[in-house]
PDB file of N, CA and C in Angstrom:
ATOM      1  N   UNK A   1      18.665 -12.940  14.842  1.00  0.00           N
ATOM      2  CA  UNK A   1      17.332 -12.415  14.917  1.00  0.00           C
ATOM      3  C   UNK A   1      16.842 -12.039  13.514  1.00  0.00           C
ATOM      4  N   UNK A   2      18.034 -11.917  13.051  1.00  0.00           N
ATOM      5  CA  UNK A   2      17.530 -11.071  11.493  1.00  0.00           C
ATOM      6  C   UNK A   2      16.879 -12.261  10.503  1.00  0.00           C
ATOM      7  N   UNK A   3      17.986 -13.486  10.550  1.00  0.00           N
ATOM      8  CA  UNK A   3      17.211 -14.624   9.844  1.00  0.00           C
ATOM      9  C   UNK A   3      16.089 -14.833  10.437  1.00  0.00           C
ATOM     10  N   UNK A   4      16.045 -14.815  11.569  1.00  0.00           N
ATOM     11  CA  UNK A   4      14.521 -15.689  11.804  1.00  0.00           C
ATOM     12  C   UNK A   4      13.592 -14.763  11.628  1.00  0.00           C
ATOM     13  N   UNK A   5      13.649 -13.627  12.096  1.00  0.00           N
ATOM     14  CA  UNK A   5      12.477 -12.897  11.233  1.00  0.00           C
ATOM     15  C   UNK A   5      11.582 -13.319   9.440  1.00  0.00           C
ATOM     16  N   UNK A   6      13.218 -13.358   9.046  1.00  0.00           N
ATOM     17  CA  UNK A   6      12.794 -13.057   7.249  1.00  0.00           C
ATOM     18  C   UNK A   6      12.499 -14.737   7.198  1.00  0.00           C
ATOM     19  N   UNK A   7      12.800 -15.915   8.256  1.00  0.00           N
ATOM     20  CA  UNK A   7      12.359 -17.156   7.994  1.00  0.00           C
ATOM     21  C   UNK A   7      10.727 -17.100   8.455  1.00  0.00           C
ATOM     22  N   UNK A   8      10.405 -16.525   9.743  1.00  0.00           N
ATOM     23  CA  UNK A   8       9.243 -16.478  10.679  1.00  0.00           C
ATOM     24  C   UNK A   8       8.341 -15.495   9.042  1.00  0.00           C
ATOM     25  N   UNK A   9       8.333 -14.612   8.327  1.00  0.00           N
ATOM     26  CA  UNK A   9       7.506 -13.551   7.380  1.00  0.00           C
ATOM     27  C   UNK A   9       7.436 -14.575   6.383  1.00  0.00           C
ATOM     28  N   UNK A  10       8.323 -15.191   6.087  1.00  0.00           N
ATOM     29  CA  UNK A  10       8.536 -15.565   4.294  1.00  0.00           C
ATOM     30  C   UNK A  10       7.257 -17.199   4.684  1.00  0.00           C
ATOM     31  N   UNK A  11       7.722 -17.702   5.815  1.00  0.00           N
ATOM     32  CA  UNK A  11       7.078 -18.791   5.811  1.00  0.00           C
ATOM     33  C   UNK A  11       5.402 -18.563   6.239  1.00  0.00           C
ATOM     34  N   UNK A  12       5.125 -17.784   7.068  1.00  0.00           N
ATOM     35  CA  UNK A  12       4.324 -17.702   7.536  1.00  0.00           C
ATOM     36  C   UNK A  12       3.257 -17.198   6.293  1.00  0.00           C
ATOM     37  N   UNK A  13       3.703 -16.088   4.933  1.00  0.00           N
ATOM     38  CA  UNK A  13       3.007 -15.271   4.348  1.00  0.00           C
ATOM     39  C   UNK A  13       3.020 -16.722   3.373  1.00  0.00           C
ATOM     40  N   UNK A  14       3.966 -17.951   3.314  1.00  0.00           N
ATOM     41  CA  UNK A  14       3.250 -18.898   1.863  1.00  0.00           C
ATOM     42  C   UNK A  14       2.044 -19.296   2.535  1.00  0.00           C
ATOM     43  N   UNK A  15       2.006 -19.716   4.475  1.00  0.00           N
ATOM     44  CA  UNK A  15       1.357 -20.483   4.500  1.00  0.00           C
ATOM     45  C   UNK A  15      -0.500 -19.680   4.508  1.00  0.00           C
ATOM     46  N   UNK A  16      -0.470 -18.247   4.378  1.00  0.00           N
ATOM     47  CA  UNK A  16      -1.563 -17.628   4.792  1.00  0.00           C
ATOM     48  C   UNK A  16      -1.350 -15.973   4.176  1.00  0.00           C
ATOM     49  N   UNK A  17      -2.653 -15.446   3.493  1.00  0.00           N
ATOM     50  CA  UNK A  17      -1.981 -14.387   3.042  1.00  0.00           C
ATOM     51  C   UNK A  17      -3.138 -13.521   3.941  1.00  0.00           C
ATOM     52  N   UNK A  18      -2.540 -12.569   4.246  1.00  0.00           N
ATOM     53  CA  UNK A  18      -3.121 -11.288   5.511  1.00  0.00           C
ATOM     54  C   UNK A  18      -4.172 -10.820   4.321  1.00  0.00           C
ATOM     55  N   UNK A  19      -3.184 -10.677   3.121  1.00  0.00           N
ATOM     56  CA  UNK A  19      -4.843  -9.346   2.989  1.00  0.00           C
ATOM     57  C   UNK A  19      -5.927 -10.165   2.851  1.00  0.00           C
ATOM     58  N   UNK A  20      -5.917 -11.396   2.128  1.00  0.00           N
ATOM     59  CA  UNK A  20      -6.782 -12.339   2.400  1.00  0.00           C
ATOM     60  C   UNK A  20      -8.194 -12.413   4.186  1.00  0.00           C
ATOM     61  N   UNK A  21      -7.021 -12.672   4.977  1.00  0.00           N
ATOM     62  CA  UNK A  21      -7.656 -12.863   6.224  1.00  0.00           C
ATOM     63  C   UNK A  21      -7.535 -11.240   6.877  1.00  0.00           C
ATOM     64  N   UNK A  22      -7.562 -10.376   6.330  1.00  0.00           N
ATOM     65  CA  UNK A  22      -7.819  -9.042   7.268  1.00  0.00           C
ATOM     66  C   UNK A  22      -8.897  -8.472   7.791  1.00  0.00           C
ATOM     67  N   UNK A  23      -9.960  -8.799   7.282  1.00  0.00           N
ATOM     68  CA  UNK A  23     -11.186  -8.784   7.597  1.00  0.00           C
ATOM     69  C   UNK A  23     -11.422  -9.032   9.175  1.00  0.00           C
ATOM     70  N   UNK A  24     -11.259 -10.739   9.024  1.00  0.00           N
ATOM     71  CA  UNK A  24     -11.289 -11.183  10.380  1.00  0.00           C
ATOM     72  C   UNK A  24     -10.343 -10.825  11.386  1.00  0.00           C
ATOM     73  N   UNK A  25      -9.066 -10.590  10.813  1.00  0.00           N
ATOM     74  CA  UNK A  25      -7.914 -10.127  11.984  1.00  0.00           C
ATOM     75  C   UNK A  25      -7.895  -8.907  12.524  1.00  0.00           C
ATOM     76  N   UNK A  26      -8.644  -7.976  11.603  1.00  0.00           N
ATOM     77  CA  UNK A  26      -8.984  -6.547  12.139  1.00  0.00           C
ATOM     78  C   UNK A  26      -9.628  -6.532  13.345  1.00  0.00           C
ATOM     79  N   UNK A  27     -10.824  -7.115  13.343  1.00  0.00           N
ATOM     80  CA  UNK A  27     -11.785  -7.727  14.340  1.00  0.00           C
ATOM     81  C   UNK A  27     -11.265  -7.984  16.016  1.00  0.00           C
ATOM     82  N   UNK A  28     -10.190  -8.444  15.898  1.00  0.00           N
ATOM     83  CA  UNK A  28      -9.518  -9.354  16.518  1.00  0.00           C
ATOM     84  C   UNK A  28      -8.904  -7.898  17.676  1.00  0.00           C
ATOM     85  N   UNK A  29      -9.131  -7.767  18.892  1.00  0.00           N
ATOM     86  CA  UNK A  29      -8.567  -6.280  19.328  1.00  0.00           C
ATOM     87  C   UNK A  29      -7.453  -6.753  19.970  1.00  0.00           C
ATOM     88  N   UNK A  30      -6.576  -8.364  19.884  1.00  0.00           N
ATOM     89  CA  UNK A  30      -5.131  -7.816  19.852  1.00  0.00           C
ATOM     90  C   UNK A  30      -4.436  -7.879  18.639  1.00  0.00           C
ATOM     91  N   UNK A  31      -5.071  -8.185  17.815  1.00  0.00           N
ATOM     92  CA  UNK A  31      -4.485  -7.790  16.409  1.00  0.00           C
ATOM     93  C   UNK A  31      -4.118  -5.875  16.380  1.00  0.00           C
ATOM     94  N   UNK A  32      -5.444  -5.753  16.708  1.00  0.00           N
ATOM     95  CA  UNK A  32      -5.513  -3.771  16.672  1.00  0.00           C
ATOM     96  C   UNK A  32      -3.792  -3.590  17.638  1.00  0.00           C
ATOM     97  N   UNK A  33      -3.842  -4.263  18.917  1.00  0.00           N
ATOM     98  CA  UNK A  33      -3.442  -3.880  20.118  1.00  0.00           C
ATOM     99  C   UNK A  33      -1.566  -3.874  19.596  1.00  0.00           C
ATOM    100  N   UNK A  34      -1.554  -4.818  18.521  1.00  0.00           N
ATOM    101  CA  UNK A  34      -0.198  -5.089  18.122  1.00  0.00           C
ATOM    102  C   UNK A  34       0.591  -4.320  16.834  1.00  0.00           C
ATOM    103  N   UNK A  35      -0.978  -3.447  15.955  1.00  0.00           N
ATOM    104  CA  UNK A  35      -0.755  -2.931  14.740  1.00  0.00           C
ATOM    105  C   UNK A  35      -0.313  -1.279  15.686  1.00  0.00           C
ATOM    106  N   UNK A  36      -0.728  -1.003  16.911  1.00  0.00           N
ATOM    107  CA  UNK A  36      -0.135   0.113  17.232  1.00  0.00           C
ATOM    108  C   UNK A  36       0.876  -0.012  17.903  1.00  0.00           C
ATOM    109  N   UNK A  37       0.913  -1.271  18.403  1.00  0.00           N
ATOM    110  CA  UNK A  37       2.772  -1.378  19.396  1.00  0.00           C
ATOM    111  C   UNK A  37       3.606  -1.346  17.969  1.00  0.00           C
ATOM    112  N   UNK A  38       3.160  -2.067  16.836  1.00  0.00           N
ATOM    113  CA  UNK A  38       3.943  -1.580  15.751  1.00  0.00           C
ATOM    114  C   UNK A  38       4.466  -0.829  15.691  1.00  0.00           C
ATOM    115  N   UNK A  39       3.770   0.150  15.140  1.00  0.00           N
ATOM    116  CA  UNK A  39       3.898   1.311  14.990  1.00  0.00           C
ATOM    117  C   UNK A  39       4.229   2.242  15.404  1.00  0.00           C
ATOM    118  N   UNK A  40       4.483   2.276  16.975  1.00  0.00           N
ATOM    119  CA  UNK A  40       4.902   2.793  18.064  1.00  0.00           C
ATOM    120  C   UNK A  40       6.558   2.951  17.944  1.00  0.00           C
ATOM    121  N   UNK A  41       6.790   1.142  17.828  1.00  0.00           N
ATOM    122  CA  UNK A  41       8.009   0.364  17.813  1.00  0.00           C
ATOM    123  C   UNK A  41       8.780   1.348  16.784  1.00  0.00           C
ATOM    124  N   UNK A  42       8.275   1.632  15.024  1.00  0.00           N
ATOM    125  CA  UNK A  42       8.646   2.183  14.099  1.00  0.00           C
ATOM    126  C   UNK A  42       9.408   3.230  14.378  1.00  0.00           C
ATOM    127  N   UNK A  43       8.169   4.203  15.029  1.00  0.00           N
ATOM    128  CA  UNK A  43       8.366   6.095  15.152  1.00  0.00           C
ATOM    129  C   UNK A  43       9.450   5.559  16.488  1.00  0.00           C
ATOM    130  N   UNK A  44       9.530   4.939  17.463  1.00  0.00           N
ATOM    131  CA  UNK A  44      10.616   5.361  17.974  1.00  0.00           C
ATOM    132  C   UNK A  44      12.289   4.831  17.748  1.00  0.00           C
ATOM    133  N   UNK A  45      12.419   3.840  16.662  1.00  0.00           N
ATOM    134  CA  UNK A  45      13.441   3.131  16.172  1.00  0.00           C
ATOM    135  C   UNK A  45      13.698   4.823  14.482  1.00  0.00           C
ATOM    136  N   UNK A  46      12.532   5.062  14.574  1.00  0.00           N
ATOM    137  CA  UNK A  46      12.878   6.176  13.116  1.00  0.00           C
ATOM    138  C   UNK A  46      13.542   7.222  14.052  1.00  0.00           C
ATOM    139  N   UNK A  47      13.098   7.404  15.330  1.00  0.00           N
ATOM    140  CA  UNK A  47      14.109   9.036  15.635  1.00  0.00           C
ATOM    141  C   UNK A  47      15.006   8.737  15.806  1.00  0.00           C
ATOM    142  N   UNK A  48      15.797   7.372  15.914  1.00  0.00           N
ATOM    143  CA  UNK A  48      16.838   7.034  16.490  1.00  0.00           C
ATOM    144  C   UNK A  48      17.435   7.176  14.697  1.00  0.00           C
ATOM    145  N   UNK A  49      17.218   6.846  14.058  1.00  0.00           N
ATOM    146  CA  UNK A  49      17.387   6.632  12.386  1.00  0.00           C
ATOM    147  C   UNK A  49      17.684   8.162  12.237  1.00  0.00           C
ATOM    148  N   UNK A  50      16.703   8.889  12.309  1.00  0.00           N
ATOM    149  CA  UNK A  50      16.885  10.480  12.005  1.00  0.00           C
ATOM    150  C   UNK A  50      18.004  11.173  12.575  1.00  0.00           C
ATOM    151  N   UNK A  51      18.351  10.747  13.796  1.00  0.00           N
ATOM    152  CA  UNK A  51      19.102  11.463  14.596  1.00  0.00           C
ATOM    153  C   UNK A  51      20.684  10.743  14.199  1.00  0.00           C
ATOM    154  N   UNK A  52      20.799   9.307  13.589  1.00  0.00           N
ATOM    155  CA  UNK A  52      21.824   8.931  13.078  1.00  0.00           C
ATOM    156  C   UNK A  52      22.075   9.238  11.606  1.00  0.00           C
ATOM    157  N   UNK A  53      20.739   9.743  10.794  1.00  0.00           N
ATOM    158  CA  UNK A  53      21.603   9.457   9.293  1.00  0.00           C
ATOM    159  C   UNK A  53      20.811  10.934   8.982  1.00  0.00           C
ATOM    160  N   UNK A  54      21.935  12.258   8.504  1.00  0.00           N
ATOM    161  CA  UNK A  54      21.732  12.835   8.055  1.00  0.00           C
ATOM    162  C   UNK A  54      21.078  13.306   6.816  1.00  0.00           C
ATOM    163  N   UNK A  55      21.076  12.575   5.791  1.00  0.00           N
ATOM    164  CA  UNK A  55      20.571  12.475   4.676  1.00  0.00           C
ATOM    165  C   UNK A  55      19.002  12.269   4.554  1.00  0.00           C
ATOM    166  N   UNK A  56      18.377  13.191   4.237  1.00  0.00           N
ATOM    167  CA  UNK A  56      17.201  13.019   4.025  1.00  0.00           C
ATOM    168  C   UNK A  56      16.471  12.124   3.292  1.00  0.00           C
ATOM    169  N   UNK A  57      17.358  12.202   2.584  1.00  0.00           N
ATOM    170  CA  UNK A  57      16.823  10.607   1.100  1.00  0.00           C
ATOM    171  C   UNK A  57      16.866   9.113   1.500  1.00  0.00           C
ATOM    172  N   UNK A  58      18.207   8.956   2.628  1.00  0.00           N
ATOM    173  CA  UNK A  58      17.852   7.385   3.282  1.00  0.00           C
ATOM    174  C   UNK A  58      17.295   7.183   4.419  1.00  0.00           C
ATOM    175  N   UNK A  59      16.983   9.061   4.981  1.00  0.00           N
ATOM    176  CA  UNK A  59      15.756   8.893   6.449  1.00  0.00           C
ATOM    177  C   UNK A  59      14.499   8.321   5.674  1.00  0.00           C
ATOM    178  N   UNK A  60      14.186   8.780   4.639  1.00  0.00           N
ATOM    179  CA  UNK A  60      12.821   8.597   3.877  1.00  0.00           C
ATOM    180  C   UNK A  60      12.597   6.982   3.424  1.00  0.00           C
ATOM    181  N   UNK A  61      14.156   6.418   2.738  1.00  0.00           N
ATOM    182  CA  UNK A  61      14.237   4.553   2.597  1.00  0.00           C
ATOM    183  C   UNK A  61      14.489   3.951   3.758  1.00  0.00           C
ATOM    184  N   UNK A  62      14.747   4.489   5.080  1.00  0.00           N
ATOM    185  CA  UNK A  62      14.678   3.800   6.162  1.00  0.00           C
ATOM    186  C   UNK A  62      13.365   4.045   6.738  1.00  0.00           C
ATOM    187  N   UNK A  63      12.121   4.698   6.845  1.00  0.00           N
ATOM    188  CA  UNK A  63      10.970   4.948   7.230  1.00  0.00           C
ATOM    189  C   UNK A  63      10.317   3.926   6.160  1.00  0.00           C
ATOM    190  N   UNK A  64      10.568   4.088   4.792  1.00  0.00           N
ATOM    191  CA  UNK A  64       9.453   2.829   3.972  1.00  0.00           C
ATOM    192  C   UNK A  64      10.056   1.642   4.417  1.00  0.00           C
ATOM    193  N   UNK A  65      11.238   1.588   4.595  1.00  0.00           N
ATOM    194  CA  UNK A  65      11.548  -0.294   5.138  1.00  0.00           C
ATOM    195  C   UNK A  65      10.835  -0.708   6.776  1.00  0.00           C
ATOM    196  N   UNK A  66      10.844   0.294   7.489  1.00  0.00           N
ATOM    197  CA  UNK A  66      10.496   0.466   8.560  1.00  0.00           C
ATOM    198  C   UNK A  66       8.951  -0.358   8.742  1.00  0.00           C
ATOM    199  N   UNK A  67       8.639   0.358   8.294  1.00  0.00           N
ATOM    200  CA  UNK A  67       6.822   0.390   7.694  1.00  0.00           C
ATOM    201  C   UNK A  67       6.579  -0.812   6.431  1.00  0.00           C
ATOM    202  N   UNK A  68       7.602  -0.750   6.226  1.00  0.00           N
ATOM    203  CA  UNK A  68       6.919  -2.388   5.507  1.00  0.00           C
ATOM    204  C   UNK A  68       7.959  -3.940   5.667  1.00  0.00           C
ATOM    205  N   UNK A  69       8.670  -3.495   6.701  1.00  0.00           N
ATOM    206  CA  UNK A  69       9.614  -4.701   7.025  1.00  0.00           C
ATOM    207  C   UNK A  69       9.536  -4.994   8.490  1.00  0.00           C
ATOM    208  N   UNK A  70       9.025  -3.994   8.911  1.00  0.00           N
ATOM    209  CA  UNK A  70       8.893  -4.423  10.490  1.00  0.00           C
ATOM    210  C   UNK A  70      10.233  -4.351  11.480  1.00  0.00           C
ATOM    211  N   UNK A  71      10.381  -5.622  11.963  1.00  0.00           N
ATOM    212  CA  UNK A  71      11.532  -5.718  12.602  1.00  0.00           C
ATOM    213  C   UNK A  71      12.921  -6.581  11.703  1.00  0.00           C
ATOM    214  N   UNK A  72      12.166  -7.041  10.556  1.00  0.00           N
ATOM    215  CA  UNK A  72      13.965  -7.035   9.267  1.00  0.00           C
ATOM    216  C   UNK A  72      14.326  -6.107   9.282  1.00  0.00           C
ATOM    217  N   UNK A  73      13.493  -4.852   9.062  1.00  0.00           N
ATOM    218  CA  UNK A  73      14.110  -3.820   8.525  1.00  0.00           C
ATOM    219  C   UNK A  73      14.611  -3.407  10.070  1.00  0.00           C
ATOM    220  N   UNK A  74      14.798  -3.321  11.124  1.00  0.00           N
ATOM    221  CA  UNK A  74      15.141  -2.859  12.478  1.00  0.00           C
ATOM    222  C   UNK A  74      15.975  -3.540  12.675  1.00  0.00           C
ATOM    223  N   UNK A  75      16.459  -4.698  12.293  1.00  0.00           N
ATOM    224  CA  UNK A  75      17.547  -5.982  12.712  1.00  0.00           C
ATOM    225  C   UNK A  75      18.752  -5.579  11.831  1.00  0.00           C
ATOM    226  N   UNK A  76      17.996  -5.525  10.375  1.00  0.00           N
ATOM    227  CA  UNK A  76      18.918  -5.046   9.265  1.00  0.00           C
ATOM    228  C   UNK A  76      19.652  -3.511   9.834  1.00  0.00           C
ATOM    229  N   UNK A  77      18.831  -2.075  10.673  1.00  0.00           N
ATOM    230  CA  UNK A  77      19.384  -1.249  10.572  1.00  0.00           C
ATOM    231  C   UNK A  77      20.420  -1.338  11.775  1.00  0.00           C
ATOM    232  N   UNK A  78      20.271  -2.378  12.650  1.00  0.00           N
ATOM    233  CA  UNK A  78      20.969  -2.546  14.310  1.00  0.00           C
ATOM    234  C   UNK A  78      21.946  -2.966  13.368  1.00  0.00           C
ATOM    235  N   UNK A  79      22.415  -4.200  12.585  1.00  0.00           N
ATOM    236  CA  UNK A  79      23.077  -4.762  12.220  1.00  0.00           C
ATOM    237  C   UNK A  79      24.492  -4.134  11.271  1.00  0.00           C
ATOM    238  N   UNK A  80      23.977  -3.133  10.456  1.00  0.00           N
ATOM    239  CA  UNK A  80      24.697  -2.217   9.846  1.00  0.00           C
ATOM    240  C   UNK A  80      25.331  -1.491  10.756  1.00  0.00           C
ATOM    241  N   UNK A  81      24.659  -0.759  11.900  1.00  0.00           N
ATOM    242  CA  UNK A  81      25.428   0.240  12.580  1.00  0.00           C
ATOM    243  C   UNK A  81      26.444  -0.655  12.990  1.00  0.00           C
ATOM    244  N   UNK A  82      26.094  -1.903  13.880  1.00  0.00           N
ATOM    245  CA  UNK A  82      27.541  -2.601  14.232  1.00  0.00           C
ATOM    246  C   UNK A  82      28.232  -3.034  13.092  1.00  0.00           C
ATOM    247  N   UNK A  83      28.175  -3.380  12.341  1.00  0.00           N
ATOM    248  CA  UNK A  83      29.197  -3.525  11.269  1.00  0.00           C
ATOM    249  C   UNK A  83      29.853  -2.074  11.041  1.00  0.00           C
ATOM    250  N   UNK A  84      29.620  -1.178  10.848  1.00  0.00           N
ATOM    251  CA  UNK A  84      30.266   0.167  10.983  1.00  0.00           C
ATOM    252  C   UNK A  84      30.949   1.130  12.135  1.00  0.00           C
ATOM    253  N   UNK A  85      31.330  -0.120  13.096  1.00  0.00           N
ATOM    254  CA  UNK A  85      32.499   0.440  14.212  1.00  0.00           C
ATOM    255  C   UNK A  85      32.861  -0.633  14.070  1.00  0.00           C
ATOM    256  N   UNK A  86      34.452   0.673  14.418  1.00  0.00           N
ATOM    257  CA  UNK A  86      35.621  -0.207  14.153  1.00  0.00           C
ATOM    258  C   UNK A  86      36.087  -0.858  15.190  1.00  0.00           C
ATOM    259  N   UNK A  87      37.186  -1.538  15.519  1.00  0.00           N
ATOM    260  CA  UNK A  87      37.607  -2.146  16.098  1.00  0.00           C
ATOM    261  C   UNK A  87      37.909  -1.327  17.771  1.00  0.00           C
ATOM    262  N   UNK A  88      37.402  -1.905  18.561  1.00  0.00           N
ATOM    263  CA  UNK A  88      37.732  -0.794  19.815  1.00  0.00           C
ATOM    264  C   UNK A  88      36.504  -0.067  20.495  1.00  0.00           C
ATOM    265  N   UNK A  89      35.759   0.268  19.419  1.00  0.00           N
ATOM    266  CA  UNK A  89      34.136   0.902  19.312  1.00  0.00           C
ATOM    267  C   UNK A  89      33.463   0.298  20.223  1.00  0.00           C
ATOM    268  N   UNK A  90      32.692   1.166  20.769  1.00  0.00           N
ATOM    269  CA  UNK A  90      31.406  -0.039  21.746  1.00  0.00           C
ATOM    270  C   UNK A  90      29.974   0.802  21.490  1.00  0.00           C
ATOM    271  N   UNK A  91      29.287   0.840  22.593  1.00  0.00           N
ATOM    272  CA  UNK A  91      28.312   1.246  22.526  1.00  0.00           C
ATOM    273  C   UNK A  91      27.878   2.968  22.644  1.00  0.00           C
ATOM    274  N   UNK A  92      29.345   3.804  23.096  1.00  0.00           N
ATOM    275  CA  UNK A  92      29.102   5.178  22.788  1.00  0.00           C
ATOM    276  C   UNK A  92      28.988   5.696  21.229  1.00  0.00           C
ATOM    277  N   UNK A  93      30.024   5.253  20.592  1.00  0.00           N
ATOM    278  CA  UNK A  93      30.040   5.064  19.017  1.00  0.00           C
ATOM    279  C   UNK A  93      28.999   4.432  18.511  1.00  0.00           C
ATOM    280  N   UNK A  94      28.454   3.600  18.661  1.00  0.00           N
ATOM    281  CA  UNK A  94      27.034   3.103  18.685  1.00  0.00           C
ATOM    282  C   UNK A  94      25.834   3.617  18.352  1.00  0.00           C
ATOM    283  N   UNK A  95      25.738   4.366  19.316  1.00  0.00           N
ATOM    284  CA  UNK A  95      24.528   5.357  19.705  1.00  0.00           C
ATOM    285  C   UNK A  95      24.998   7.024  19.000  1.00  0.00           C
ATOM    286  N   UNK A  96      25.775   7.531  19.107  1.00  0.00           N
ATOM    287  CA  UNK A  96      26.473   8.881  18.447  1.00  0.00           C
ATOM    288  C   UNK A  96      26.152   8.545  16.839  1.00  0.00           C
ATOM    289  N   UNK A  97      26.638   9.448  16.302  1.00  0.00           N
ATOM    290  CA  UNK A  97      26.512   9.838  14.828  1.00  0.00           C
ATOM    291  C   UNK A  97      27.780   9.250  14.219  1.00  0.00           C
TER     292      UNK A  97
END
């Protein structure tokens, strides 16, 4: 999921640049309808972030990746947590601190 994201952004932004066309996409009310499921998506993937990483300094670099990576940055943070259980680990370790 994680590649195709950063393949689906990287390709999509040579072939067309947003701030360019924002004008018209603003316009557009499922454009609106998708900039708040965004965003939605963010704040509730960040409490899950907050409630896993104590550190205030990488709650703050996981909220700017959040907000400007979308779902890389959400694939990237799923992806780390499983790489960080060990062998045996499932999904209580997972979800816990």
């Amino acid at each position: 999921m994680f590649i195709w994201m950063c393949y689906t952004v990287i390709s999509t932004s040579i072939e067309s640049n947003l701030f360019k066309q924002w004008d018209f996409l603003g316009s557009i009310p499922w454009m609106r309808a998708t900039l708040w499921d965004f965003y939605a998506n963010v704040t509730v993937i960040f409490l899950w972030v907050c409630y896993k990483e104590s550190n205030i300094a990488i709650r703050v670099v996981w909220l700017i990746l959040l907000v400007a990576l979308g779902s890389i940055a959400s694939c990237a943070y799923v992806l780390i947590q499983l790489f960080r259980l060990k062998p045996g680990e499932g999904l209580k370790e997972f979800f816990n601190k």
